[in-house]
Protein backbone atom coordinates (compact mmCIF):
# COMPACT_ATOMS: atom_id res chain seq x y z
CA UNK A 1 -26.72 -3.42 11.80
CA UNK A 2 -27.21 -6.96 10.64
CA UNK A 3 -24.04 -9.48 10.58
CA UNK A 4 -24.04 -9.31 6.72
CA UNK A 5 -24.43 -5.54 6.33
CA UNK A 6 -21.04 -5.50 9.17
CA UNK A 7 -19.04 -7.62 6.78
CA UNK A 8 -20.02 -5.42 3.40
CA UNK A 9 -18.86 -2.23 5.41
CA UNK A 10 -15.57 -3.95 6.80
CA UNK A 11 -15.21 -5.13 3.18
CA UNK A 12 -15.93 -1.35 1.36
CA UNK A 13 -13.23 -0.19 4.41
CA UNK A 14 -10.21 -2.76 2.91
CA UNK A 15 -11.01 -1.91 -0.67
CA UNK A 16 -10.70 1.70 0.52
CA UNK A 17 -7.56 0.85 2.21
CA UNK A 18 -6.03 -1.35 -0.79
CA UNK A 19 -6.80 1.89 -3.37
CA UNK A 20 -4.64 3.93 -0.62
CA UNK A 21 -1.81 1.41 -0.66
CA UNK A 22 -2.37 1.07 -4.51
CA UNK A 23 -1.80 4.52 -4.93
CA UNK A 24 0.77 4.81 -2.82
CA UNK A 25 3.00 1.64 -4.74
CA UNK A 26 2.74 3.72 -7.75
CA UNK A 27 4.16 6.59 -5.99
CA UNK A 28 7.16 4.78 -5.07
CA UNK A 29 7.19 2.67 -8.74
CA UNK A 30 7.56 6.51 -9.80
CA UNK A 31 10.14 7.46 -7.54
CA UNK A 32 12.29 4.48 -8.26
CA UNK A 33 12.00 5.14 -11.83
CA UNK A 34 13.14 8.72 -11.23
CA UNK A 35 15.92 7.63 -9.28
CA UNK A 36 17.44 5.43 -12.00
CA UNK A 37 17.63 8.20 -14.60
CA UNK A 38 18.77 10.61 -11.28
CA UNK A 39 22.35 12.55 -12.07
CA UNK A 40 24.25 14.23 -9.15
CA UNK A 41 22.72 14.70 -6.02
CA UNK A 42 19.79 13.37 -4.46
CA UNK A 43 17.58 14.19 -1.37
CA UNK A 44 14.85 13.16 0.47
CA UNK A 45 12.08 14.91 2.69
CA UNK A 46 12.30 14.74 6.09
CA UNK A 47 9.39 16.74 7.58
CA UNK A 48 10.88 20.35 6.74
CA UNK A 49 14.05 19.71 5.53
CA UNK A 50 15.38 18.25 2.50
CA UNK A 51 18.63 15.82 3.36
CA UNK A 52 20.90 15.13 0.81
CA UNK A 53 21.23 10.97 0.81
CA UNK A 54 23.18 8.29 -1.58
CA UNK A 55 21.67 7.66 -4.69
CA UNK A 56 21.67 3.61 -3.35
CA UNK A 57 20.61 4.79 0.21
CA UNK A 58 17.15 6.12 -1.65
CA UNK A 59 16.67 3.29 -3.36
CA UNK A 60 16.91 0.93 -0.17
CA UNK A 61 15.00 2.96 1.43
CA UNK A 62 12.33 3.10 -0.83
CA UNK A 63 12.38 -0.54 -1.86
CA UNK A 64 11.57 -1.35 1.42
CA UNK A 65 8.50 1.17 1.87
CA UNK A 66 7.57 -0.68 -1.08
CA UNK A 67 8.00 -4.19 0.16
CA UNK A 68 5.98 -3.21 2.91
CA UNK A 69 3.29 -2.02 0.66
CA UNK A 70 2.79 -5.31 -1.09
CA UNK A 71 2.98 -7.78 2.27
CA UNK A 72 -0.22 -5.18 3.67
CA UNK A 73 -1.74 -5.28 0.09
CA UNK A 74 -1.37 -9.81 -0.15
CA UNK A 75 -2.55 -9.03 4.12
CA UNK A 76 -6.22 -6.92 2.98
CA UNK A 77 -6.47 -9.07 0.07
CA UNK A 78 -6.65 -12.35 2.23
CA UNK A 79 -8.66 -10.39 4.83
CA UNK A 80 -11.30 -9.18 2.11
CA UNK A 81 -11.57 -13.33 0.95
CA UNK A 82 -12.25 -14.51 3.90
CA UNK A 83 -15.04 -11.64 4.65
CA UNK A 84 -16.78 -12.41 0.78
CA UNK A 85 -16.34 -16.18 1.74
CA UNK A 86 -18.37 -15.36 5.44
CA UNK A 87 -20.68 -13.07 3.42
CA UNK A 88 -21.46 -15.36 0.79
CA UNK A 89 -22.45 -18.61 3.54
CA UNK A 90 -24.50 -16.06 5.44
CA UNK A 91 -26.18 -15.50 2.21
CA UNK A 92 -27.05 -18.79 1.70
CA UNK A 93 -28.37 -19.21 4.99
């Protein structure tokens, strides 16, 4: 495989990768949004089980996951413009 056809496959496997994470963020943009208008208990999944937690415990827990999210997401997006900026001076080679 030529240099330029390596960097258009590592660059189709980050946009892959960013459309997970994507997806994912909305998930959790969904569950925090749930949580707000949540009344009484609340649990969370922990392989089999369902544990009851604190209504603020969730939403630490999944603000986090979420900041996670985004530092990987700002992470592949640098990663993918550095790759188009190789791609682009191999091109004009």
């Amino acid at each position: 495989m030529t240099e330029g056809g390596n960097l258009q496959q590592q660059i189709q496997i980050l946009n892959m990768q960013k459309q997970q994470l994507s997806a994912q963020q909305k998930e959790f943009d969904n569950a925090l949004e749930e949580l707000k208008n949540a009344k009484g208990l609340v649990y969370k999944s922990a392989g089999n089980l369902l544990i009851e937690v604190s209504k603020e415990d969730a939403k630490k827990e999944l603000e986090e996951k979420q900041e996670t999210i985004t530092k990987r997401l700002e992470t592949l997006e640098l990663q993918e413009k550095r790759l188009n900026s190789k791609l682009k001076n191999l091109e004009k080679e």
